[in-house]
Protein backbone atom coordinates (compact mmCIF):
# COMPACT_ATOMS: atom_id res chain seq x y z
CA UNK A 1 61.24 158.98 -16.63
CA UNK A 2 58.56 160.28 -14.99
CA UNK A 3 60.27 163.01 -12.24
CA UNK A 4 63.26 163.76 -13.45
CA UNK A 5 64.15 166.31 -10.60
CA UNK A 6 63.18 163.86 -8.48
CA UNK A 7 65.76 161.21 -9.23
CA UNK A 8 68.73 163.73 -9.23
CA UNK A 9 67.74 164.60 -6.00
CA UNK A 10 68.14 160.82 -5.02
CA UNK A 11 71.18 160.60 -6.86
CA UNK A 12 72.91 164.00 -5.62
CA UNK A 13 71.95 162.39 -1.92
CA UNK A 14 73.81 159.19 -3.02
CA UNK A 15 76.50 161.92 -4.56
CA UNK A 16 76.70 159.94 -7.44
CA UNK A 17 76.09 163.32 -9.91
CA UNK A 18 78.92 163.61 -12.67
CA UNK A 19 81.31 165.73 -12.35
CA UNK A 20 82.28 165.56 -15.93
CA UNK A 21 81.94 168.93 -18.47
CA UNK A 22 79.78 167.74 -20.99
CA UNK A 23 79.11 170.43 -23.65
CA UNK A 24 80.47 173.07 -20.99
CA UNK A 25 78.60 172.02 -18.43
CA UNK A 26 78.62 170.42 -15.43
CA UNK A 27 77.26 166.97 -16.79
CA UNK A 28 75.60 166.40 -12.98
CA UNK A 29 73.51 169.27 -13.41
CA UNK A 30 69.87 169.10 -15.66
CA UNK A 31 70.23 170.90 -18.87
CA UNK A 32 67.13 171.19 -21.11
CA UNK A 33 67.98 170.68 -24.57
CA UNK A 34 66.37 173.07 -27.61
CA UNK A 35 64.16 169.84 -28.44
CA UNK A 36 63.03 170.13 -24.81
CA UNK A 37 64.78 167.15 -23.72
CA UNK A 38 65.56 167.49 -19.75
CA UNK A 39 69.00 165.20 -18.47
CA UNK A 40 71.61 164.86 -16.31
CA UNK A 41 74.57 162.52 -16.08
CA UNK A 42 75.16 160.05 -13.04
CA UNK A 43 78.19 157.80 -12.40
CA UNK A 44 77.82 154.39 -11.65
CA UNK A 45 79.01 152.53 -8.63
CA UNK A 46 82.23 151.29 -10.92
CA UNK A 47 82.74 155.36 -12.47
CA UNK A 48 80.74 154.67 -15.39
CA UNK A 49 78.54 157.69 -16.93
CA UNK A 50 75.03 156.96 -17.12
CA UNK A 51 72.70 159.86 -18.95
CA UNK A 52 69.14 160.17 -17.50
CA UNK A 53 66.84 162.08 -19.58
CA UNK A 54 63.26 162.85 -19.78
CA UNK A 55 61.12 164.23 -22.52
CA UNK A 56 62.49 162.56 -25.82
CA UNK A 57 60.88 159.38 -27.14
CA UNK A 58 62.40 157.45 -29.56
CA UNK A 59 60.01 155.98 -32.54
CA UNK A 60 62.29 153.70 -34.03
């Protein structure tokens, strides 16, 4: 993903952010990880969690 803040703008207008404590945090808000990884989670129209992330690319 290209604009990660971006996109949880559109999905905090859509208030589709999780409200979920992931790792002791709010799972709707960004958290930047020590490998520099940015993401947020997102629920899905049917309550699924959905993790959007930017900044880690996977090589295999």
């Amino acid at each position: 993903m290209t604009d990660l803040d971006a996109i949880h703008a559109r999905a905090a207008s859509l208030n589709a952010l999780s409200d979920e404590s992931v790792h002791g945090q709010r799972g709707g808000d960004i958290s930047v990880k020590p490998w520099r990884e940015r993401s947020f989670y997102v629920n899905d129209p049917w309550g699924i969690s959905l993790l959007r992330q930017a900044g880690t690319v996977y090589a295999g």
